[in-house]
N, C-alpha and C. Protein backbone atom coordinates (compact mmCIF):
# COMPACT_ATOMS: atom_id res chain seq x y z
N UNK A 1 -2.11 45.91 17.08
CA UNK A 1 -2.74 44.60 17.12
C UNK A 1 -1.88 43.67 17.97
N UNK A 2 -2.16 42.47 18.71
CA UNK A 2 -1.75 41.64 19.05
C UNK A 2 -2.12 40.41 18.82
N UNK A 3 -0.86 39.66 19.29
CA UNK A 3 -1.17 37.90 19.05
C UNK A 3 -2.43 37.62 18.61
N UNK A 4 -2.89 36.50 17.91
CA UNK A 4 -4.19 36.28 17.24
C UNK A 4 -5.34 37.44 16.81
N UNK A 5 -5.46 38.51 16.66
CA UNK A 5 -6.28 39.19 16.61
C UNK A 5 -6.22 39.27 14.66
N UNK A 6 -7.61 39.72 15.01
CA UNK A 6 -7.56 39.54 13.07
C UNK A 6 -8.41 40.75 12.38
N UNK A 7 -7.76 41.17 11.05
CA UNK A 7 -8.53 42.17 10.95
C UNK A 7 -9.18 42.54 9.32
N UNK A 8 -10.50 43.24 9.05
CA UNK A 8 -11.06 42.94 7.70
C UNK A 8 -10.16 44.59 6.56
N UNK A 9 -10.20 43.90 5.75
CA UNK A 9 -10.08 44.92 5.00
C UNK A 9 -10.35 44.73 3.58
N UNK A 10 -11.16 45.80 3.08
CA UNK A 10 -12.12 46.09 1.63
C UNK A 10 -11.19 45.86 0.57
N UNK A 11 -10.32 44.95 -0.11
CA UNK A 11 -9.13 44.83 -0.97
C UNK A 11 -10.30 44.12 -2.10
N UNK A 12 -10.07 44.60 -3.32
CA UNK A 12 -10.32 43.93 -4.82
C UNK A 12 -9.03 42.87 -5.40
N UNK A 13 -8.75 41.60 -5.22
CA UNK A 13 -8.39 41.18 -5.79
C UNK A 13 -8.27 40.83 -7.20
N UNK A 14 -7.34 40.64 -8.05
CA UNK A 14 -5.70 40.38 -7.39
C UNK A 14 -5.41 41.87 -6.85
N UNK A 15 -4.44 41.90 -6.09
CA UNK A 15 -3.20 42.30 -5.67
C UNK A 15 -2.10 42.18 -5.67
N UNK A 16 -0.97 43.13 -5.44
CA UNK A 16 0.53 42.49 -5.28
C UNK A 16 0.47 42.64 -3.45
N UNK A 17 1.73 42.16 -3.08
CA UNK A 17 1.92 41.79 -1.64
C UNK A 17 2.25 43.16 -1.02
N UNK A 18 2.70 43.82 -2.26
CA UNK A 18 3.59 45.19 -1.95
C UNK A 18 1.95 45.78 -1.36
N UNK A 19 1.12 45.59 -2.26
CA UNK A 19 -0.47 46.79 -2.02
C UNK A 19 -0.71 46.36 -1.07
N UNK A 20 -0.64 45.47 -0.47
CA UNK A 20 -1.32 44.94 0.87
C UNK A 20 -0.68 45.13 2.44
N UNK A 21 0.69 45.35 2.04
CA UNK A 21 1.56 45.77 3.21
C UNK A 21 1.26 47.36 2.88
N UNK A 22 1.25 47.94 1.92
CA UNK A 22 0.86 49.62 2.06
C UNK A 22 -0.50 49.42 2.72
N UNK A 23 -1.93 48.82 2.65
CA UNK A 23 -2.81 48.90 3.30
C UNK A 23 -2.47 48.67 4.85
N UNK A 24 -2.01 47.78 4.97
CA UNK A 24 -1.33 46.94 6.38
C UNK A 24 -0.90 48.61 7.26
N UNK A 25 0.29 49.37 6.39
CA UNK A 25 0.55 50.78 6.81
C UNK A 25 0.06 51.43 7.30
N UNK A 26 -1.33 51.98 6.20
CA UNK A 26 -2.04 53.01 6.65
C UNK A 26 -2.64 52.75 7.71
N UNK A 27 -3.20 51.22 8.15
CA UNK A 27 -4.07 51.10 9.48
C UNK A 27 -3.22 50.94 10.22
N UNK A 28 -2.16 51.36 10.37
CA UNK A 28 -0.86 50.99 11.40
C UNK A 28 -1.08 49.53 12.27
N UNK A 29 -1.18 48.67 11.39
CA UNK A 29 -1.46 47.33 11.34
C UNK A 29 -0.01 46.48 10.71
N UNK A 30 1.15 47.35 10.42
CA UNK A 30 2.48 46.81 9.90
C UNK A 30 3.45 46.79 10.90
N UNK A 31 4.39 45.90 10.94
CA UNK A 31 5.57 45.88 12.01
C UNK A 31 6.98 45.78 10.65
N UNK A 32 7.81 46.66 10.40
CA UNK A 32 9.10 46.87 10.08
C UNK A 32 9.56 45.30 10.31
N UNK A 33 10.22 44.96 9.19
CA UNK A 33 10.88 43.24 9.10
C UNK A 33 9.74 42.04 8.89
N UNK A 34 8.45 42.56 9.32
CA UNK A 34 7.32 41.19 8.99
C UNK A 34 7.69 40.64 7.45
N UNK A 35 7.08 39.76 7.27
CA UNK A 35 6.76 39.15 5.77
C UNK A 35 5.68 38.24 6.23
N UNK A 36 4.97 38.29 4.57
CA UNK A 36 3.51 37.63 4.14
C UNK A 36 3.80 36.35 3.40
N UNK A 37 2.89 35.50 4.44
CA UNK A 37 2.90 34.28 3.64
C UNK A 37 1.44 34.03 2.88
N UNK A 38 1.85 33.27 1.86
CA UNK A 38 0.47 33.32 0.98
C UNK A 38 0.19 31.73 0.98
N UNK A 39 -0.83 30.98 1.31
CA UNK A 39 -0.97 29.97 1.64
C UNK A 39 0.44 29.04 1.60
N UNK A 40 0.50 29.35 3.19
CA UNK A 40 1.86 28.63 3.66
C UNK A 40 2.99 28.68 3.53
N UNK A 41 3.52 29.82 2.24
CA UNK A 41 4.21 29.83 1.57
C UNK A 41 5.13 31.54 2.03
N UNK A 42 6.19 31.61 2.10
CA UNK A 42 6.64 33.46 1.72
C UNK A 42 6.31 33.97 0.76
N UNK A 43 6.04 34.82 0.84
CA UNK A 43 5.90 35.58 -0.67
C UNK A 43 6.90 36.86 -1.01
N UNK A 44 6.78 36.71 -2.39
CA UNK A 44 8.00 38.17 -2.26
C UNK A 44 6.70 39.44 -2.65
N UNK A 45 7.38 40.56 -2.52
CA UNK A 45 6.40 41.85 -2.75
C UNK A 45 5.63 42.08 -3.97
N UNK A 46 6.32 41.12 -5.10
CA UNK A 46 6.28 41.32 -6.73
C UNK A 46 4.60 40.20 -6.50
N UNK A 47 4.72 39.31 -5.56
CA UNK A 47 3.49 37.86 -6.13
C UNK A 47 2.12 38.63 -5.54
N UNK A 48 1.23 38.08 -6.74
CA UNK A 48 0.38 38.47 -7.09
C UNK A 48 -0.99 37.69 -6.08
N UNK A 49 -2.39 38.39 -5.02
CA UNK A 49 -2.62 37.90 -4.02
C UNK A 49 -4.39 38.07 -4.92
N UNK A 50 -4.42 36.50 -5.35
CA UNK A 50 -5.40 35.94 -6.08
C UNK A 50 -6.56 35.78 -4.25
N UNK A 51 -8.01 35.77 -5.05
CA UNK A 51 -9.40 35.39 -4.32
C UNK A 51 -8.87 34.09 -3.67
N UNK A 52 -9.26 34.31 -2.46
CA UNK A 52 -9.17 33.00 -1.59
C UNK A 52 -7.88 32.23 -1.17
N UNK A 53 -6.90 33.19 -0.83
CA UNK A 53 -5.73 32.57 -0.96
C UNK A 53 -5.30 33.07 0.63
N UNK A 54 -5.09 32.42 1.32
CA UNK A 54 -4.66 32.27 3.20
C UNK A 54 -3.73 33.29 2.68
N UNK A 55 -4.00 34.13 4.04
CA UNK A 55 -2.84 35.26 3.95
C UNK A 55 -2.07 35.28 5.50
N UNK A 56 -1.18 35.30 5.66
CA UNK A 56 -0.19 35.52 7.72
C UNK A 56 0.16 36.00 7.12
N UNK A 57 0.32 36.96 8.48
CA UNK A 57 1.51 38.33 8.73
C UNK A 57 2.29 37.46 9.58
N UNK A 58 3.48 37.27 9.30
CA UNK A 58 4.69 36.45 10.10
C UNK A 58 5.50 37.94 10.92
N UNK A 59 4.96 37.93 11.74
CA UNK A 59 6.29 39.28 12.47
C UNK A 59 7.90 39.18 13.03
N UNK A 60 8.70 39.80 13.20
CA UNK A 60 10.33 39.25 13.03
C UNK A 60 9.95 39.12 14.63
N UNK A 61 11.00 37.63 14.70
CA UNK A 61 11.15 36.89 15.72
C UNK A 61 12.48 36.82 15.86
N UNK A 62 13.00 36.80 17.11
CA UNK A 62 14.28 36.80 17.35
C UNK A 62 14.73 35.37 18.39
N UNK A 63 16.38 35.13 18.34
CA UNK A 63 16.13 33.93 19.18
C UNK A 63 17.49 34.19 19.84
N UNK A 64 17.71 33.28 20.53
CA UNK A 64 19.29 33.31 20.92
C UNK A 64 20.34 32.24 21.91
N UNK A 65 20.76 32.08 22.66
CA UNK A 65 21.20 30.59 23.57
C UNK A 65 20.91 31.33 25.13
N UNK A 66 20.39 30.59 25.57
CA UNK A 66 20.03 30.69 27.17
C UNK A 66 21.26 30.77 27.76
């Protein structure tokens, strides 16, 4: 996937963050170091991903001095 692209997937809520990065997996739709924010927020793997709740994939960004 790239920049903005978006994608559906058949999930029964709730969820944990952990089930959703294993789905993320199997469609090789995961990048190693990402984390999920849950409306606006980080989430850890344990929080629980209630109906209607904004989900980003934040992917690792790197930075450094010019």
């Amino acid at each position: 996937m790239r920049h903005g692209d978006s994608l559906s997937l058949d999930l029964q809520p709730p969820i944990t963050v952990k089930e959703l990065i294993s789905e993320l997996q199997k469609k090789n739709c995961w990048i190693e170091g990402s984390r999920i924010a849950l409306d606006q927020r980080f989430a850890k793997e344990t929080d629980v991903i209630e109906s209607g709740a904004e989900i980003a994939v934040i992917p690792p960004v790197s930075g450094g001095n010019l």
